[in-house]
Protein backbone atom coordinates (compact mmCIF):
# COMPACT_ATOMS: atom_id res chain seq x y z
CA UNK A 1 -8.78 -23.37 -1.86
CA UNK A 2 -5.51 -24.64 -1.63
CA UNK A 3 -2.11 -24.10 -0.15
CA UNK A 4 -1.43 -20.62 -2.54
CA UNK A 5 -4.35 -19.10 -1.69
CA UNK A 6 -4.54 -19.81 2.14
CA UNK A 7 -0.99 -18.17 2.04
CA UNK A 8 -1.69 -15.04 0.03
CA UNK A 9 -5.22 -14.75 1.62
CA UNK A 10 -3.57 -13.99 5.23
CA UNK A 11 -2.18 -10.92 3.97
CA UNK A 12 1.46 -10.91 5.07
CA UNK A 13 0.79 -11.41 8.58
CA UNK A 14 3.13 -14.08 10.31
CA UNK A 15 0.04 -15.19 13.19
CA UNK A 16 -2.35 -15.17 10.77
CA UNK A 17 -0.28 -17.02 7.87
CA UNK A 18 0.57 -20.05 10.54
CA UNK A 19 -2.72 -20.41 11.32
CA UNK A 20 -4.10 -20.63 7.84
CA UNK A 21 -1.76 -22.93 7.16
CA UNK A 22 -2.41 -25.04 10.24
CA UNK A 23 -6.60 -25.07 9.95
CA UNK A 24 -6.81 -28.64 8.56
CA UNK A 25 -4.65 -29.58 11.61
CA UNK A 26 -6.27 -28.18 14.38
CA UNK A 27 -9.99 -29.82 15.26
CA UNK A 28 -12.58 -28.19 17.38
CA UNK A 29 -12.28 -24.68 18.76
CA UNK A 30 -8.82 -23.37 18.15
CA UNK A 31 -9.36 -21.12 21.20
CA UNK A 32 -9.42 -23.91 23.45
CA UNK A 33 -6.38 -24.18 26.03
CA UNK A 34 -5.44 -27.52 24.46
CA UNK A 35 -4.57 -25.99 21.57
CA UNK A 36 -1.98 -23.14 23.31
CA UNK A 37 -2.28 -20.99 20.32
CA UNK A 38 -2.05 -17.01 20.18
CA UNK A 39 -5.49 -15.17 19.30
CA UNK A 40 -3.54 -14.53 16.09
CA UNK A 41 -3.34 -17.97 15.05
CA UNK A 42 -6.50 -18.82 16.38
CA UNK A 43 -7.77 -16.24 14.11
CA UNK A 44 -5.71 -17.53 11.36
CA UNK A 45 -7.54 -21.01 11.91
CA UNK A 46 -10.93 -19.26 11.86
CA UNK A 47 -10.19 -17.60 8.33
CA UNK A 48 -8.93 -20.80 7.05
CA UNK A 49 -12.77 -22.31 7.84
CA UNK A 50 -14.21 -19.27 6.41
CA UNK A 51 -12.17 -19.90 2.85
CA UNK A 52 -12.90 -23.10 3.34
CA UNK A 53 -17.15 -22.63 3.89
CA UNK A 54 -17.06 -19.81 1.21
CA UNK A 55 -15.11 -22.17 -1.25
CA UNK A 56 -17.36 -25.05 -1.13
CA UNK A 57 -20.31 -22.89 -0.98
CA UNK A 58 -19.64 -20.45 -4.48
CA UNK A 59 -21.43 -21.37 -7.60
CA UNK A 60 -18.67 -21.52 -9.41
CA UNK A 61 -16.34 -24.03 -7.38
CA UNK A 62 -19.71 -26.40 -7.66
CA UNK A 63 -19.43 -26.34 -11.21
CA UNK A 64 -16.12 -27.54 -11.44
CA UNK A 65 -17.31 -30.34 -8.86
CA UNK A 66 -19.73 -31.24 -11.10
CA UNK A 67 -17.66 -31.30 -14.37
CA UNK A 68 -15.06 -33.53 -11.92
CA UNK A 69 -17.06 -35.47 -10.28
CA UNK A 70 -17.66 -38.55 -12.74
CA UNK A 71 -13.67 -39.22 -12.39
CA UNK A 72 -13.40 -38.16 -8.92
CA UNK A 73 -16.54 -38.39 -6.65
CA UNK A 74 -16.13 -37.60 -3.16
CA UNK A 75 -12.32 -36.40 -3.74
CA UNK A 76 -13.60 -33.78 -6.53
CA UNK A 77 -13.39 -30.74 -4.34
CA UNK A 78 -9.27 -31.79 -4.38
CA UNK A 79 -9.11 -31.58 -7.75
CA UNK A 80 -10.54 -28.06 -7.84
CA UNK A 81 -8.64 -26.86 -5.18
CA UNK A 82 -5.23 -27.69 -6.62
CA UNK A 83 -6.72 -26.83 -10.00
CA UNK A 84 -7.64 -23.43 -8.34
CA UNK A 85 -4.26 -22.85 -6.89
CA UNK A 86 -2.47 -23.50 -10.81
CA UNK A 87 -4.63 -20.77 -11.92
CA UNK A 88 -3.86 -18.07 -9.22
CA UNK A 89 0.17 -19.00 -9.53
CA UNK A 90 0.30 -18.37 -13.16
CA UNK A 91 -1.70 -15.25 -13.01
CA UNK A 92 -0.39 -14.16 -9.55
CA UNK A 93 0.91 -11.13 -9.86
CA UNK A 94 -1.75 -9.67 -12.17
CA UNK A 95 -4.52 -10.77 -9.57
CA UNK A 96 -2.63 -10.11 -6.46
CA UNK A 97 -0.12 -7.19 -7.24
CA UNK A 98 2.83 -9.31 -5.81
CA UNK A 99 5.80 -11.32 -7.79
CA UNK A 100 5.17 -15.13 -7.51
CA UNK A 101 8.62 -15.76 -7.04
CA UNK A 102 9.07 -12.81 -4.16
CA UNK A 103 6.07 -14.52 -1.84
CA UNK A 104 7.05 -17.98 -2.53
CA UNK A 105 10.55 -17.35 -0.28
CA UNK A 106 8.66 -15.25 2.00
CA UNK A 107 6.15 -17.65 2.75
CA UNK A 108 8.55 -20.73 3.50
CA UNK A 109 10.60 -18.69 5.34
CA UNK A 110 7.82 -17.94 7.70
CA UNK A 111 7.28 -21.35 7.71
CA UNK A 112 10.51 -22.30 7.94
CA UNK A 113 10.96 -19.52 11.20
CA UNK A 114 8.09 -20.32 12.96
CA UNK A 115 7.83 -24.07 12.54
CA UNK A 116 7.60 -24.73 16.39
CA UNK A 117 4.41 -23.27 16.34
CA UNK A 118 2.85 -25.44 13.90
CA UNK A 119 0.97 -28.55 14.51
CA UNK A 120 3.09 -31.76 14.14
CA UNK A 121 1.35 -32.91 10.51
CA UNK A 122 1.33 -29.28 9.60
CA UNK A 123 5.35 -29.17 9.84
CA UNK A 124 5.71 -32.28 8.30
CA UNK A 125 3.67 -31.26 5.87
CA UNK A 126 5.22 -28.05 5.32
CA UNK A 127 8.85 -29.93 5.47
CA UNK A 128 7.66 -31.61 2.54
CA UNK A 129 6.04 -28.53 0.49
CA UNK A 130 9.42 -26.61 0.65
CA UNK A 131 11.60 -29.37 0.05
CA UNK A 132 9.62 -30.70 -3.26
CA UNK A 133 8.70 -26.33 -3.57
CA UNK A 134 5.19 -27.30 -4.34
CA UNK A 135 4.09 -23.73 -4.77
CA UNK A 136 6.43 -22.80 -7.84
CA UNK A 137 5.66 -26.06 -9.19
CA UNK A 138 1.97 -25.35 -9.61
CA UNK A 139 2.38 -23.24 -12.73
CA UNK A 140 3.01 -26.15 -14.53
CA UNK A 141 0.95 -29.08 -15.69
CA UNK A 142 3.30 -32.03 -14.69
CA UNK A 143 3.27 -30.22 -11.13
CA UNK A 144 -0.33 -29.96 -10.82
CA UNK A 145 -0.21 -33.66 -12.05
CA UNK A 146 2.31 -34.89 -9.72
CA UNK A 147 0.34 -32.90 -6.77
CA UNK A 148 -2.74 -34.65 -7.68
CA UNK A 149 -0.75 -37.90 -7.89
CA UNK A 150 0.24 -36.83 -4.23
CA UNK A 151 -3.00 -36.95 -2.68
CA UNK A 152 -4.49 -39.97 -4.50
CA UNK A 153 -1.61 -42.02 -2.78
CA UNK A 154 -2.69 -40.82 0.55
CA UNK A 155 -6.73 -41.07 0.25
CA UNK A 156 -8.37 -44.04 1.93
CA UNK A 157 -10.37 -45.25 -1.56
CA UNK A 158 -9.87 -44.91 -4.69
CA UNK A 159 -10.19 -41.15 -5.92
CA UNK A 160 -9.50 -40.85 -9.62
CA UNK A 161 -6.98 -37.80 -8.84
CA UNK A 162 -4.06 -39.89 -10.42
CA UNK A 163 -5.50 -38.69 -13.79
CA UNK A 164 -7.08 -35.79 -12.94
CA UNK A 165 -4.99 -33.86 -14.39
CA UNK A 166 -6.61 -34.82 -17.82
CA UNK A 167 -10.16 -32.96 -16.87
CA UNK A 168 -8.02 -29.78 -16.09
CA UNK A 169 -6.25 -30.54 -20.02
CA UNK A 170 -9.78 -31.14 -21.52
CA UNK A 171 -11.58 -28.12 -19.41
CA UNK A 172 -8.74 -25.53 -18.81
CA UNK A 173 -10.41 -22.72 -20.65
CA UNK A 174 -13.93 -23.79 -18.97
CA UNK A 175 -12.44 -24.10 -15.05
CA UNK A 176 -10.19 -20.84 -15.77
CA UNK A 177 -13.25 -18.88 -16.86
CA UNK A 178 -14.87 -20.82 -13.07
CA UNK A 179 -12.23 -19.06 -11.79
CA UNK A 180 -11.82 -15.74 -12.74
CA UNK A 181 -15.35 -15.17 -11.36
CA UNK A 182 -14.65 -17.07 -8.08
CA UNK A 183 -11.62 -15.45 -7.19
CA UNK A 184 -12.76 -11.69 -6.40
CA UNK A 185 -15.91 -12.64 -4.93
CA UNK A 186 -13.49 -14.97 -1.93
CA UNK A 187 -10.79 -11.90 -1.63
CA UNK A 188 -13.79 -9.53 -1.16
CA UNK A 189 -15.34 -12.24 1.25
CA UNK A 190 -11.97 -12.81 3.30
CA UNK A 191 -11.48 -8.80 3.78
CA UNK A 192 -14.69 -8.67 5.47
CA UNK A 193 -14.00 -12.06 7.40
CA UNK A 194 -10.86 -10.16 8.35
CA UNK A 195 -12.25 -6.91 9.75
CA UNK A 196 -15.10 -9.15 11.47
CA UNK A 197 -12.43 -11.29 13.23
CA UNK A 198 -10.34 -8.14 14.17
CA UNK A 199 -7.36 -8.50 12.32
């Protein structure tokens, strides 16, 4: 999953939320001195993985790969996560309870607060998300668009996710329904990931 769902998926917790958001940043054990990170964001880092193994794992994320895969290849699982995130911002609040446009504030602010403890690509990178406010921007189409446009311009061959955007406009109802069925099954999965990691 994407940026959204990392965010909502650490459940309001500021240790947990920065390591989430840091995963992709941090290789090998997160525990590890060289790293100098709390057991909260170490545990943060260790849910990220576990969305991330879970995500590429489910049925129903596979099927979008497949359905994206003659345009993308290799970069398909992009497509479906930003495709994932568009469909958990415009039905946030009845899926999560919250108000879109309550978390997105909180969550930059914790960003925004806590930057020194981020990785130096993960504040750059989260520099960038607030200032272009990525998250609100994934309701729409041309967001998603110019998101996918984002990371074609930074992948080392060409991925096909400069127009992506029309496989989400030709399958929306299809990937929605991919979804709808995906979605519970990784918030039940990341409760128990939670309780197992002590959280």
């Amino acid at each position: 999953m994407n940026i959204l769902a990392h965010a909502y998926l650490s459940g309001r917790q500021t240790e947990l939320l920065l390591g989430n958001f840091s995963g992709d940043f941090i290789k090998g054990d997160p525990a590890s001195p060289r790293h100098n990170l709390t057991a909260g964001v170490v545990a943060g880092v260790r849910l990220h993985r576990a969305i991330d193994t879970f995500t590429d794992g489910h049925p129903d994320v596979a099927a979008v790969r497949d359905l994206l895969h003659p345009r993308c290849h290799k970069y398909a699982g992009a497509a479906v996560d930003i495709f994932f995130d568009h469909f958990l911002a415009i039905n946030f609040q009845s899926l999560t309870g919250e108000v879109l446009a309550e978390f997105i504030p909180y969550f930059y602010q914790t960003l925004q607060e806590n930057r020194f403890v981020l990785p130096p690509g993960a504040a750059r990178m989260a520099d960038y998300m607030i200032r272009q406010d990525w998250l609100t921007s994934y309701q729409f189409l041309d967001g998603i668009d110019r998101s996918l446009k984002g990371v074609s311009r930074r992948t080392a061959y060409p991925s096909g996710l400069d127009t992506a955007i029309e496989d989400l406009v030709t399958y929306y109802d299809l990937i929605a329904g991919h979804f709808a069925y995906f979605w519970p099954a990784l918030v039940e999965h990341c409760q128990q990931t939670r309780i197992a990691l002590i959280i």
